[in-house]
PDB file of N, CA and C in Angstrom:
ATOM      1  N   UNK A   1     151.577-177.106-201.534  1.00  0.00           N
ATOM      2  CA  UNK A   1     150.651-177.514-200.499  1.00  0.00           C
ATOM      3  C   UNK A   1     151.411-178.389-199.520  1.00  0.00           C
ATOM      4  N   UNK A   2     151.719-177.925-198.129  1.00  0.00           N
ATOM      5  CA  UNK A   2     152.020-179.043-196.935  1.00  0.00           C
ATOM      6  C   UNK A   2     150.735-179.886-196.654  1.00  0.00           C
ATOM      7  N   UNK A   3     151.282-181.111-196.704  1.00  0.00           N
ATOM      8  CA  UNK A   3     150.862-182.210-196.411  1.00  0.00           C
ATOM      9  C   UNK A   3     149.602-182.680-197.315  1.00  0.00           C
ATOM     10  N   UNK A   4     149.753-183.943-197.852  1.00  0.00           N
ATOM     11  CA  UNK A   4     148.812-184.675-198.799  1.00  0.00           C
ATOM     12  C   UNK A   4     147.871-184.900-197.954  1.00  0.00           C
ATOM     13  N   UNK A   5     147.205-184.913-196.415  1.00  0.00           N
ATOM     14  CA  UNK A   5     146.417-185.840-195.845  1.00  0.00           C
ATOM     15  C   UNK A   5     145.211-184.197-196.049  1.00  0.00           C
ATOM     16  N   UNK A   6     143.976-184.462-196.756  1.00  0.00           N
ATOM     17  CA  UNK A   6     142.685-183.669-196.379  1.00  0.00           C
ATOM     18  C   UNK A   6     142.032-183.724-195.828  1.00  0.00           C
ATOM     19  N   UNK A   7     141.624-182.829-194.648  1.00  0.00           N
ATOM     20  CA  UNK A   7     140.776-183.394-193.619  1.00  0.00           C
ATOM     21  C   UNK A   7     139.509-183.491-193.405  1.00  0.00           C
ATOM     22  N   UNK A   8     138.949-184.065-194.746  1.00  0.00           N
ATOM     23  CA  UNK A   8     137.608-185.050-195.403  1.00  0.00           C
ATOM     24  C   UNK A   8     138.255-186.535-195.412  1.00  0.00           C
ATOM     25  N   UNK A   9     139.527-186.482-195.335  1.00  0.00           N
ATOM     26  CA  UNK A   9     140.005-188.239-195.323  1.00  0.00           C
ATOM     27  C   UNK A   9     140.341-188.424-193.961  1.00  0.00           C
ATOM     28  N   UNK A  10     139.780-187.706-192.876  1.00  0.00           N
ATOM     29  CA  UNK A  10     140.379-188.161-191.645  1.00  0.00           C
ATOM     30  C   UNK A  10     138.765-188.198-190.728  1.00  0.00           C
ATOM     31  N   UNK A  11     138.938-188.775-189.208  1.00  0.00           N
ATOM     32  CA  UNK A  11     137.927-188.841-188.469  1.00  0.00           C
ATOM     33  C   UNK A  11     137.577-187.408-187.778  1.00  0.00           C
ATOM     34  N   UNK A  12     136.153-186.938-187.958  1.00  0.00           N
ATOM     35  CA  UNK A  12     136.013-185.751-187.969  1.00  0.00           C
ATOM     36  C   UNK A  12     136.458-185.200-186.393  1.00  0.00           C
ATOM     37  N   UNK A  13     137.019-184.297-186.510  1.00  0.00           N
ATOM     38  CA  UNK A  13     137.393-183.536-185.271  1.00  0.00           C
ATOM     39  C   UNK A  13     137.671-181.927-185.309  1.00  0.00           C
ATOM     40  N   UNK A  14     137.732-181.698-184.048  1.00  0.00           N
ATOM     41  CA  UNK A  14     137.682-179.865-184.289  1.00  0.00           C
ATOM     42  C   UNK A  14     139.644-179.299-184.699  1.00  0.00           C
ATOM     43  N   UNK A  15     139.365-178.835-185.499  1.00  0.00           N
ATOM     44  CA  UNK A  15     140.864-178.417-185.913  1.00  0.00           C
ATOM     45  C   UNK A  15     140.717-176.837-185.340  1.00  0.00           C
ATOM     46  N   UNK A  16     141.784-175.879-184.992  1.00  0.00           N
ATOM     47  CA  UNK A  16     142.676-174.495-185.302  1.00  0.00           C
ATOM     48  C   UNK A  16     143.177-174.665-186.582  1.00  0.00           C
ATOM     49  N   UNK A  17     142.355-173.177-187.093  1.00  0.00           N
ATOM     50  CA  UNK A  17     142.623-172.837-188.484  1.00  0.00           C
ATOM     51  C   UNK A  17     143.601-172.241-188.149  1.00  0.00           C
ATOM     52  N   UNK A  18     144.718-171.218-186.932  1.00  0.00           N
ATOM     53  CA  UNK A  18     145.563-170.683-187.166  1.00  0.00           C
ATOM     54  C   UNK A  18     146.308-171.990-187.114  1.00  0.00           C
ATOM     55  N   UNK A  19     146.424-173.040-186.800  1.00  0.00           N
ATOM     56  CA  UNK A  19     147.405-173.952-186.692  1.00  0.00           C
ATOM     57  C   UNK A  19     147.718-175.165-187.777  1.00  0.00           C
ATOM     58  N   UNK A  20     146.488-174.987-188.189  1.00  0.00           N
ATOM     59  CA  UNK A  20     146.269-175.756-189.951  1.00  0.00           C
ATOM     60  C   UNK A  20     147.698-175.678-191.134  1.00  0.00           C
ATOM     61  N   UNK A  21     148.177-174.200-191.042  1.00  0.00           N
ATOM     62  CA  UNK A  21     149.514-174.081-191.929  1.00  0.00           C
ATOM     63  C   UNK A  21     150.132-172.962-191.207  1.00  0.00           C
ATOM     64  N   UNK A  22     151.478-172.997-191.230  1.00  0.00           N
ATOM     65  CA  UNK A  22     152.553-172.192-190.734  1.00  0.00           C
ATOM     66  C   UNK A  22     153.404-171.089-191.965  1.00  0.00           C
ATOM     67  N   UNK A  23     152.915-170.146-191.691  1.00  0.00           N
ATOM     68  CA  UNK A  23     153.692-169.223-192.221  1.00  0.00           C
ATOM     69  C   UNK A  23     155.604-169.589-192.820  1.00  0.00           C
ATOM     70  N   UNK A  24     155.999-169.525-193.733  1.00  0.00           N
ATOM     71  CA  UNK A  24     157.149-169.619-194.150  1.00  0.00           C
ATOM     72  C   UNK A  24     157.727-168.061-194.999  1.00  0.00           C
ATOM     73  N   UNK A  25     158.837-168.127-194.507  1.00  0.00           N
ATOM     74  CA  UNK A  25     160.193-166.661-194.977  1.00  0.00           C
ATOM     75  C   UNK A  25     159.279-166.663-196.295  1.00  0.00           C
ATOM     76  N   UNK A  26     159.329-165.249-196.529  1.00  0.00           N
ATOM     77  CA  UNK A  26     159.140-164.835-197.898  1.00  0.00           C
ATOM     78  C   UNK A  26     158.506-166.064-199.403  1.00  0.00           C
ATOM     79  N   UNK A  27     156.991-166.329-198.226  1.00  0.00           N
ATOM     80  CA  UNK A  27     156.464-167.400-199.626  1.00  0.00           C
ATOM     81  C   UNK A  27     154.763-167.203-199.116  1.00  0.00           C
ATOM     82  N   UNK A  28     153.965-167.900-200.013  1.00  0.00           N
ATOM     83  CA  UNK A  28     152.502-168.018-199.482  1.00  0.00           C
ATOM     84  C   UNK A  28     152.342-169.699-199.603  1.00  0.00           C
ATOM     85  N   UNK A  29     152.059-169.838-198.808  1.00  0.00           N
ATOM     86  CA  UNK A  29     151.469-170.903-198.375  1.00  0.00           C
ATOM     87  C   UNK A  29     150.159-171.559-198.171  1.00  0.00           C
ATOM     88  N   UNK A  30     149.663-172.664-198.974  1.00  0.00           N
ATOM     89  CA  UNK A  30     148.425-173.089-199.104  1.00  0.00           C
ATOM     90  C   UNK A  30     148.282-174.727-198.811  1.00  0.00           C
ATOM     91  N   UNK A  31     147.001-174.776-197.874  1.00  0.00           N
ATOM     92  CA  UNK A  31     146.659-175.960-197.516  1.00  0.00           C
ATOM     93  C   UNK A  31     145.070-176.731-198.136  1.00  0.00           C
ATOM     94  N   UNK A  32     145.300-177.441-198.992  1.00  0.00           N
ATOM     95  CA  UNK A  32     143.606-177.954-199.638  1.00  0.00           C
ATOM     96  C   UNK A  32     143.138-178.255-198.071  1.00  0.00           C
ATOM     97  N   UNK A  33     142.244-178.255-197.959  1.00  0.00           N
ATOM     98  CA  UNK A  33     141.163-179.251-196.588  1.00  0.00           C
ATOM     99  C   UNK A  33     139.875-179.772-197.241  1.00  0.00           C
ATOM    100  N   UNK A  34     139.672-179.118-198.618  1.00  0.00           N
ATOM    101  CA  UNK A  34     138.303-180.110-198.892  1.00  0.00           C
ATOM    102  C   UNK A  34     138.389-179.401-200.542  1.00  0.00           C
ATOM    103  N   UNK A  35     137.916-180.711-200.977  1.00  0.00           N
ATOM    104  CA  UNK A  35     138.177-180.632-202.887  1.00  0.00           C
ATOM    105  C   UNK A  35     136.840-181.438-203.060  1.00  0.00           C
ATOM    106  N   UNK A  36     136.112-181.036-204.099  1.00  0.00           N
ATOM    107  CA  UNK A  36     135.281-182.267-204.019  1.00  0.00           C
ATOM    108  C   UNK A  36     134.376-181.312-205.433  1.00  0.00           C
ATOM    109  N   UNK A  37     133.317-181.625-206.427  1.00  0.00           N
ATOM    110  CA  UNK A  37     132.262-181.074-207.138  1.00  0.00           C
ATOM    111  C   UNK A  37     132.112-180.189-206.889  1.00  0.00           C
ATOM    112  N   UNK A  38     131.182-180.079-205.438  1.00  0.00           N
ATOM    113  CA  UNK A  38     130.447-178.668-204.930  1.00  0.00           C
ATOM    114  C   UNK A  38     131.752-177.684-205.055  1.00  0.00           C
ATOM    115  N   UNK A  39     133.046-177.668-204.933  1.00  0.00           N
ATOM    116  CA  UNK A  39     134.146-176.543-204.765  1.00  0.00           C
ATOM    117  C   UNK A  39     135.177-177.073-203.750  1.00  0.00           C
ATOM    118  N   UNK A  40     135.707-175.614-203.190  1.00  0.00           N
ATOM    119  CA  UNK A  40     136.859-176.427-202.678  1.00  0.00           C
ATOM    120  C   UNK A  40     137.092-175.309-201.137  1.00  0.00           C
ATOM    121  N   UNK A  41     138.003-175.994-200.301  1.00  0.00           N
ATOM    122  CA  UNK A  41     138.571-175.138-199.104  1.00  0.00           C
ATOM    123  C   UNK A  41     139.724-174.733-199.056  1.00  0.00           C
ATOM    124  N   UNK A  42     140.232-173.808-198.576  1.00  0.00           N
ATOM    125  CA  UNK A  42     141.739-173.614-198.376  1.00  0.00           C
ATOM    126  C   UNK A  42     142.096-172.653-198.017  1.00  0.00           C
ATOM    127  N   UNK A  43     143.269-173.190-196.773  1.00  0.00           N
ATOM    128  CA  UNK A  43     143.820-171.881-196.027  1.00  0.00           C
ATOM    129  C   UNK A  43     145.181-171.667-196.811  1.00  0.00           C
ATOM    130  N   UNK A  44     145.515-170.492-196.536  1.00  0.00           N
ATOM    131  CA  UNK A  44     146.549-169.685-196.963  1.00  0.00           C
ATOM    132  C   UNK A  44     147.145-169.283-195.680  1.00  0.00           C
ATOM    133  N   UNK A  45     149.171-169.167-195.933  1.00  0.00           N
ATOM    134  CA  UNK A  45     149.202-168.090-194.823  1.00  0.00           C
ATOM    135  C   UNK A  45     150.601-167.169-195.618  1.00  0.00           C
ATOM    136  N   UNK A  46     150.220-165.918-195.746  1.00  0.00           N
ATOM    137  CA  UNK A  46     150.585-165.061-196.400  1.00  0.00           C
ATOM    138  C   UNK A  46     151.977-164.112-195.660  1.00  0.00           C
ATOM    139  N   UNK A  47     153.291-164.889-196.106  1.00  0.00           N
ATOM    140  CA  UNK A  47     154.431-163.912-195.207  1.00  0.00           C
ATOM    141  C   UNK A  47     154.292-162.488-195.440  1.00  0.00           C
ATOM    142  N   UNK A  48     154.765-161.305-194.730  1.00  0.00           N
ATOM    143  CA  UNK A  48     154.537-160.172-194.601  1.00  0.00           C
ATOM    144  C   UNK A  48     155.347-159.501-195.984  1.00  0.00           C
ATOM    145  N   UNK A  49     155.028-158.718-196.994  1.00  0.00           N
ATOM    146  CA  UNK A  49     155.250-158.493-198.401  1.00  0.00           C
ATOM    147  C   UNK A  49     154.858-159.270-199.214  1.00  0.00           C
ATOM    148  N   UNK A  50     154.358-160.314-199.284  1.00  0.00           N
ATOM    149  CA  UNK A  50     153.689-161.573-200.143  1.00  0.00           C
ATOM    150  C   UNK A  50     151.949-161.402-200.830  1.00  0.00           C
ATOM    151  N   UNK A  51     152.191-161.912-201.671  1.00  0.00           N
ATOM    152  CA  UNK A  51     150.512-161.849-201.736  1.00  0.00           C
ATOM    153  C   UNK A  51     149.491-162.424-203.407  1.00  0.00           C
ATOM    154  N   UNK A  52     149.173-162.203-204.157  1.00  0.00           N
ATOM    155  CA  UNK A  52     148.317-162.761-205.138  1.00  0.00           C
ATOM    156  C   UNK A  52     147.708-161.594-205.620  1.00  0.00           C
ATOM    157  N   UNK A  53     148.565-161.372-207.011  1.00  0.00           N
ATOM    158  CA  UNK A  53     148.425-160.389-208.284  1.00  0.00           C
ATOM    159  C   UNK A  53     146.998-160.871-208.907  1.00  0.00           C
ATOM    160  N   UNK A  54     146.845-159.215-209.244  1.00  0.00           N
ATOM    161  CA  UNK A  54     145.590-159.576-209.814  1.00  0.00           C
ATOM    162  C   UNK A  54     145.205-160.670-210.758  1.00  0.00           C
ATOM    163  N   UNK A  55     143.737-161.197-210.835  1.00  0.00           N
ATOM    164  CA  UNK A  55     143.583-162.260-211.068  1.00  0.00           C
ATOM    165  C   UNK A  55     141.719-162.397-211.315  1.00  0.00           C
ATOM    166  N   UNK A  56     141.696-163.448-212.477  1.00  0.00           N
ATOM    167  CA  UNK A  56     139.665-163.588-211.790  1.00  0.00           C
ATOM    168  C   UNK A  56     139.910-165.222-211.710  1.00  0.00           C
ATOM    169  N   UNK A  57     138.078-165.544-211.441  1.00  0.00           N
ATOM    170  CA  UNK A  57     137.922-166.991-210.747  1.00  0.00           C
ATOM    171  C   UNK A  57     136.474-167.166-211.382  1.00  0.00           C
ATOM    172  N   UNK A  58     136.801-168.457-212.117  1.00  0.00           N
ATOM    173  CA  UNK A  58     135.369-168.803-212.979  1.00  0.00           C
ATOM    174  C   UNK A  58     134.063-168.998-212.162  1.00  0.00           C
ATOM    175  N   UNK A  59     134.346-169.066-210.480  1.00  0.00           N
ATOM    176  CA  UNK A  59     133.467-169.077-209.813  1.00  0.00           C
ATOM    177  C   UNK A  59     133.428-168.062-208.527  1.00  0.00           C
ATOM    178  N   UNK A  60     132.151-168.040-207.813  1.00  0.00           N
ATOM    179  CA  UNK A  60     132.337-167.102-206.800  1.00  0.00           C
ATOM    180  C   UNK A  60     132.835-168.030-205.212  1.00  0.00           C
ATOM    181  N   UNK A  61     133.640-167.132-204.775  1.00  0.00           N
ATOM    182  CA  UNK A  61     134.954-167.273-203.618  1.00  0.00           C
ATOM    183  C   UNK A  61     134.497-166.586-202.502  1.00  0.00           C
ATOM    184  N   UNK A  62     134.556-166.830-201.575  1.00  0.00           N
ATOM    185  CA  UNK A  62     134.632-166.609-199.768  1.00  0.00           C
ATOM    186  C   UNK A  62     135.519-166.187-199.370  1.00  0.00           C
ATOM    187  N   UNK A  63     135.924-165.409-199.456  1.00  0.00           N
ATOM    188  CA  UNK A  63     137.437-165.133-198.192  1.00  0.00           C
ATOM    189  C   UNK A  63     137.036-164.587-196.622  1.00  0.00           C
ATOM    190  N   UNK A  64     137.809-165.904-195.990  1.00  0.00           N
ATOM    191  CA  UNK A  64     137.250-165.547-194.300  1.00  0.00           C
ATOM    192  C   UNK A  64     138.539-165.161-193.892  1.00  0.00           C
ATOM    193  N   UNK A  65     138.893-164.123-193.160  1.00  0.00           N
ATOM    194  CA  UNK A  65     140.052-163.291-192.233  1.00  0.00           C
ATOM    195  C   UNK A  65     140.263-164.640-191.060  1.00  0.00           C
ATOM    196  N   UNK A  66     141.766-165.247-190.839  1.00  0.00           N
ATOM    197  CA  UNK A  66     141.841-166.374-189.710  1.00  0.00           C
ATOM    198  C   UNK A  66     142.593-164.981-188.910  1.00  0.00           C
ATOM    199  N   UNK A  67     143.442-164.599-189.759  1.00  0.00           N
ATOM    200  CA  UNK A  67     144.888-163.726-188.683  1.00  0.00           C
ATOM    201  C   UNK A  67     145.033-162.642-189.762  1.00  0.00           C
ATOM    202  N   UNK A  68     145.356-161.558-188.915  1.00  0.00           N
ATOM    203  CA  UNK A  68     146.296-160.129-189.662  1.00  0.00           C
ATOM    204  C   UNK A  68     145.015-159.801-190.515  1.00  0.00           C
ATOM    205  N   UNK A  69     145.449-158.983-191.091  1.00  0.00           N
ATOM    206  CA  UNK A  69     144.823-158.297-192.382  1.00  0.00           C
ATOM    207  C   UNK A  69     145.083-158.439-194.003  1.00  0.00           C
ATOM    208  N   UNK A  70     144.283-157.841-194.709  1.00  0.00           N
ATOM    209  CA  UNK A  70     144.899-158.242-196.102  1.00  0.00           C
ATOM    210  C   UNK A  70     143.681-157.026-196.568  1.00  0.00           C
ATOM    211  N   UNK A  71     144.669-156.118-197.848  1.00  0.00           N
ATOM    212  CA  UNK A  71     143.439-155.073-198.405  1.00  0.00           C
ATOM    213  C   UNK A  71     143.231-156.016-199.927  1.00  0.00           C
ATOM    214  N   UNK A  72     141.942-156.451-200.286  1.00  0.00           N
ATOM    215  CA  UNK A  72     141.657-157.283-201.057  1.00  0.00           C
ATOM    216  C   UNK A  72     140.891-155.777-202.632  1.00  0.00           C
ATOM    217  N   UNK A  73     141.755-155.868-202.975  1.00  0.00           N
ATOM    218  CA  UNK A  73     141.217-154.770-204.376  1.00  0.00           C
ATOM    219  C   UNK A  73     140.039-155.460-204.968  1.00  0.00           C
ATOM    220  N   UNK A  74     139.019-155.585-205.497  1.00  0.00           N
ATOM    221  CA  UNK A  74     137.919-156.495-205.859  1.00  0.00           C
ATOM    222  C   UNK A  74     137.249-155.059-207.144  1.00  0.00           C
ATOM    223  N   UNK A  75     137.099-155.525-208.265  1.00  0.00           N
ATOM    224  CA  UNK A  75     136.620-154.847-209.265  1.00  0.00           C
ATOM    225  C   UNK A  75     136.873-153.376-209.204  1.00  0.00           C
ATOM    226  N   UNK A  76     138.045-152.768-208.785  1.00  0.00           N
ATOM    227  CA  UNK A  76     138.429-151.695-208.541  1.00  0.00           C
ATOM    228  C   UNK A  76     137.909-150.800-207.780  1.00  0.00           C
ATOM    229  N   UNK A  77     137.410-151.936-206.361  1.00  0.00           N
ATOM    230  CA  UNK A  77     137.728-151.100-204.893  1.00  0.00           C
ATOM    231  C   UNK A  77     138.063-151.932-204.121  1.00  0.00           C
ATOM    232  N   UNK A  78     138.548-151.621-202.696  1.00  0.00           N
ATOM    233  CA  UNK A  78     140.002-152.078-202.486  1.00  0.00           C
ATOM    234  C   UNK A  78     138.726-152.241-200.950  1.00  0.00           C
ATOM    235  N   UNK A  79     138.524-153.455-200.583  1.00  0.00           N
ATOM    236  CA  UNK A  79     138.256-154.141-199.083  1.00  0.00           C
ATOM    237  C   UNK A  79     139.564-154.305-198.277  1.00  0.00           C
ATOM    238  N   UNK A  80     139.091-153.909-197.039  1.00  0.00           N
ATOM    239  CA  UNK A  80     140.069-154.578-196.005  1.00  0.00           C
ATOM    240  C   UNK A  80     139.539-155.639-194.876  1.00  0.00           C
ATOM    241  N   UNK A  81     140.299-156.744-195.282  1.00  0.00           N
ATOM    242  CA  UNK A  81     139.154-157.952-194.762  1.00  0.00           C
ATOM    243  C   UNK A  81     140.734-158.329-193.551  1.00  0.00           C
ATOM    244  N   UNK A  82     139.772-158.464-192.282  1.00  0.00           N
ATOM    245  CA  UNK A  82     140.925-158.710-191.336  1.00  0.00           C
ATOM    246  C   UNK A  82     140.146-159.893-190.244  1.00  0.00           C
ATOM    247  N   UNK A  83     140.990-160.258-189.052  1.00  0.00           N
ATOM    248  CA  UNK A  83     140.507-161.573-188.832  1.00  0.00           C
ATOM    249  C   UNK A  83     139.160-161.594-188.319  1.00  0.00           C
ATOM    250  N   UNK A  84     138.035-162.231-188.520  1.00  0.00           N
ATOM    251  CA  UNK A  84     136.896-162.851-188.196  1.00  0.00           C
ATOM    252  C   UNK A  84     135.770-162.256-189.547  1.00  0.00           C
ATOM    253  N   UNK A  85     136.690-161.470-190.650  1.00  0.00           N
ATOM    254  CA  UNK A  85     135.621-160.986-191.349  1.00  0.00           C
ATOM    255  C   UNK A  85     135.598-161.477-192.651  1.00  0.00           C
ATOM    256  N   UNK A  86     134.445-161.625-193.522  1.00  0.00           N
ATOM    257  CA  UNK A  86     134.513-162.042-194.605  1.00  0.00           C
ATOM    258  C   UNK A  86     134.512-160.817-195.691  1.00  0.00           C
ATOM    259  N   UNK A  87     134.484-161.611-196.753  1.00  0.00           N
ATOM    260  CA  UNK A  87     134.343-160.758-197.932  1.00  0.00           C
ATOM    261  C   UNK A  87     134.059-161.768-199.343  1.00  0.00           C
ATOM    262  N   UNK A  88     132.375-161.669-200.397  1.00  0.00           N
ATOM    263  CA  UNK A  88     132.553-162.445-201.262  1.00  0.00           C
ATOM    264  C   UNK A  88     132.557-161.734-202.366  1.00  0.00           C
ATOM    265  N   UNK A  89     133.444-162.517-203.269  1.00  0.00           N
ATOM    266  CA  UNK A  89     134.155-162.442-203.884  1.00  0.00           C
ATOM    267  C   UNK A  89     133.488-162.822-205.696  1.00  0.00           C
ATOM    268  N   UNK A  90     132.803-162.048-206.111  1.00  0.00           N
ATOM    269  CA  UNK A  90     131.867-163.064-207.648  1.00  0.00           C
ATOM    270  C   UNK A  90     132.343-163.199-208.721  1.00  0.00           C
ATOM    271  N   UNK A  91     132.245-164.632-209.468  1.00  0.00           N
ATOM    272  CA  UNK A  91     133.002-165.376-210.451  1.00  0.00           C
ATOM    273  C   UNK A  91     133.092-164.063-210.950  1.00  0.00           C
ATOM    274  N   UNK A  92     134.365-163.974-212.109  1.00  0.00           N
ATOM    275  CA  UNK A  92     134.793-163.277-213.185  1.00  0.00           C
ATOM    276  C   UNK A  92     135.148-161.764-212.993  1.00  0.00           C
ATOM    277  N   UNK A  93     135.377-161.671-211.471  1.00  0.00           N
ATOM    278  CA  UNK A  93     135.512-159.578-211.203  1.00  0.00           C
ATOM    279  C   UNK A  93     137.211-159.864-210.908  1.00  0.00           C
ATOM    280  N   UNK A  94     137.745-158.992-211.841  1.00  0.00           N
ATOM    281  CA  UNK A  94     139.321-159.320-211.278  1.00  0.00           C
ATOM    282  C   UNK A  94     139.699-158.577-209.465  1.00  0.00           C
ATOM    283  N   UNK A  95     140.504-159.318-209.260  1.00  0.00           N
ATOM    284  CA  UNK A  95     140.789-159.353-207.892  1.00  0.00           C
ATOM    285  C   UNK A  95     142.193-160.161-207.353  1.00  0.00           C
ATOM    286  N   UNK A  96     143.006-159.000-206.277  1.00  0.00           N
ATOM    287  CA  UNK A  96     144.101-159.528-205.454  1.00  0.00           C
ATOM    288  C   UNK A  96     144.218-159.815-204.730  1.00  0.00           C
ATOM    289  N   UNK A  97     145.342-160.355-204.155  1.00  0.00           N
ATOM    290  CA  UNK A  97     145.253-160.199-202.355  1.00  0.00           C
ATOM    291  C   UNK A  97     146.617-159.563-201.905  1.00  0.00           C
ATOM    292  N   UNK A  98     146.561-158.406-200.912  1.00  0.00           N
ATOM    293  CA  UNK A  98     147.463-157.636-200.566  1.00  0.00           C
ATOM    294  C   UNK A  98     147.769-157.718-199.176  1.00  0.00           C
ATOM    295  N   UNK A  99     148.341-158.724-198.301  1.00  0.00           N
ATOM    296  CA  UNK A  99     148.534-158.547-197.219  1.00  0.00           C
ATOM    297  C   UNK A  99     148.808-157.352-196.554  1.00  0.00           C
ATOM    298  N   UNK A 100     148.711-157.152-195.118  1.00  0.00           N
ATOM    299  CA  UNK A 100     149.003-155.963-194.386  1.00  0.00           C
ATOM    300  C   UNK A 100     149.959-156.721-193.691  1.00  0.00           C
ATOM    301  N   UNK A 101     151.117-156.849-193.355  1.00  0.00           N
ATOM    302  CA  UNK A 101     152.456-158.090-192.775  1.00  0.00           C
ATOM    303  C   UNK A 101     151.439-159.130-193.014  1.00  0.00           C
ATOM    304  N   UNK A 102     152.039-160.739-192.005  1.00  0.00           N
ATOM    305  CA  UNK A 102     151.395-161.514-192.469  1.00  0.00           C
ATOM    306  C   UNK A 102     150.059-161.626-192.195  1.00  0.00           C
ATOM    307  N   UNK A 103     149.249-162.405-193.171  1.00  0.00           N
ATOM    308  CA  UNK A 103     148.311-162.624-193.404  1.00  0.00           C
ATOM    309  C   UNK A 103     147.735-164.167-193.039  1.00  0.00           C
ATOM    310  N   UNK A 104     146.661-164.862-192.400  1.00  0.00           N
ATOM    311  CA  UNK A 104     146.104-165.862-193.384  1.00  0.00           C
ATOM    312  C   UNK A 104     145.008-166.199-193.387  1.00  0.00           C
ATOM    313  N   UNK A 105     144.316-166.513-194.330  1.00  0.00           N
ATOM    314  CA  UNK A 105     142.679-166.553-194.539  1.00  0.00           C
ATOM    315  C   UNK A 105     142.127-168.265-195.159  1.00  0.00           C
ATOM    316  N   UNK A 106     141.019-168.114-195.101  1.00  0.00           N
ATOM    317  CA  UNK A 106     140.029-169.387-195.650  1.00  0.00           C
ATOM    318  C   UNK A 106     139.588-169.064-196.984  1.00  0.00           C
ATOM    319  N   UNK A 107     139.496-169.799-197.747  1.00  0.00           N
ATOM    320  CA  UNK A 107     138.921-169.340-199.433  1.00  0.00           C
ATOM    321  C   UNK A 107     138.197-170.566-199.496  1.00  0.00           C
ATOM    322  N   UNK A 108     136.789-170.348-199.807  1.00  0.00           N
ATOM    323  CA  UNK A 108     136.010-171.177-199.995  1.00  0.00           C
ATOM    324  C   UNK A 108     135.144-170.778-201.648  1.00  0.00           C
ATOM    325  N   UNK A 109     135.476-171.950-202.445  1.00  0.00           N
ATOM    326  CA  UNK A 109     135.486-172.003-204.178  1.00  0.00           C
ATOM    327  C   UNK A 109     134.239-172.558-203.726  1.00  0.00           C
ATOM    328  N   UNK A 110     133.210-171.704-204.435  1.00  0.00           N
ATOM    329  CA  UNK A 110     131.452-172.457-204.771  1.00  0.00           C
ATOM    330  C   UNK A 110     131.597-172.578-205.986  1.00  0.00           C
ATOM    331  N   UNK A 111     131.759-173.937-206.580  1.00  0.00           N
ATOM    332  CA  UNK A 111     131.482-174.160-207.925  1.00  0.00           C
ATOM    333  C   UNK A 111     129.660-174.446-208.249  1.00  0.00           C
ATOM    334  N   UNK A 112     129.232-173.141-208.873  1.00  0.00           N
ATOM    335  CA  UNK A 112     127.350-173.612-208.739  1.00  0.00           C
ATOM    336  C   UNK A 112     127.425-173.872-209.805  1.00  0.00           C
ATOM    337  N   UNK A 113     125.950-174.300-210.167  1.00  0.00           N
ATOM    338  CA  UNK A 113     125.470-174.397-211.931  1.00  0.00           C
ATOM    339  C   UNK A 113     125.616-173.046-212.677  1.00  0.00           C
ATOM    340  N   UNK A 114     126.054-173.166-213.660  1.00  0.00           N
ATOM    341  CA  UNK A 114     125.922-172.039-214.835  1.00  0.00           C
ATOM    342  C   UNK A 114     124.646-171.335-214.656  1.00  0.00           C
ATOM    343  N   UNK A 115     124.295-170.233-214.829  1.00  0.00           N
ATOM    344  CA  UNK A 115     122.618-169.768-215.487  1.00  0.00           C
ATOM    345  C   UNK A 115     123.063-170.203-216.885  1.00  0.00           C
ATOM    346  N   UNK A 116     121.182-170.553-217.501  1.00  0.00           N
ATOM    347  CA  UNK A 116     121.095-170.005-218.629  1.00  0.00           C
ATOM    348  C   UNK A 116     121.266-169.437-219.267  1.00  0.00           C
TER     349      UNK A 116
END
């Protein structure tokens, strides 16, 4: 993660999500912006061949398109979520992320109550 400062610890102002984190050579890159109970925020920016092997998430996830594309496989069918579009994502369905070159998106973690 670049930079320790979250911007829940700063005076509120309008940020650029493309400008939030900078793409780096052959790596993915992730920025927290908000951690807290309710879940969490975070941009990614995904160099072109890079990306996040399959995987699940004890909770359900947001992925918002900032830049480029990415084909997101989700319980064995394959979304293509590109910039301004979402796609959610529900606790426990395995799921990747496959950039199309680079990539970078918003992931927003809803940690809710359990059901019964």
């Amino acid at each position: 993660m670049s930079g320790s400062r979250k911007l829940s610890d700063a005076a509120p102002k309008v940020e650029n999500l493309r400008q939030l984190v900078e793409y780096q050579d052959k790596a993915v890159v992730s920025r927290m912006l908000v951690k807290n109970a309710g879940g969490s925020v975070t941009l990614f920016a995904f160099d072109g061949g890079e990306g996040l092997s399959e995987h699940t998430a004890p909770f359900d996830a947001l992925v918002i398109g900032v830049e480029g594309a990415a084909d997101i496989p989700l319980g064995g069918v394959v979304h293509r979520v590109a910039e301004g579009e979402t796609l959610l994502m529900p606790a426990n369905v395995p799921h990747a992320v496959s950039p199309v070159g680079r990539f970078k998106m918003l992931l927003v973690m809803i940690r809710g109550e359990k059901p019964d």
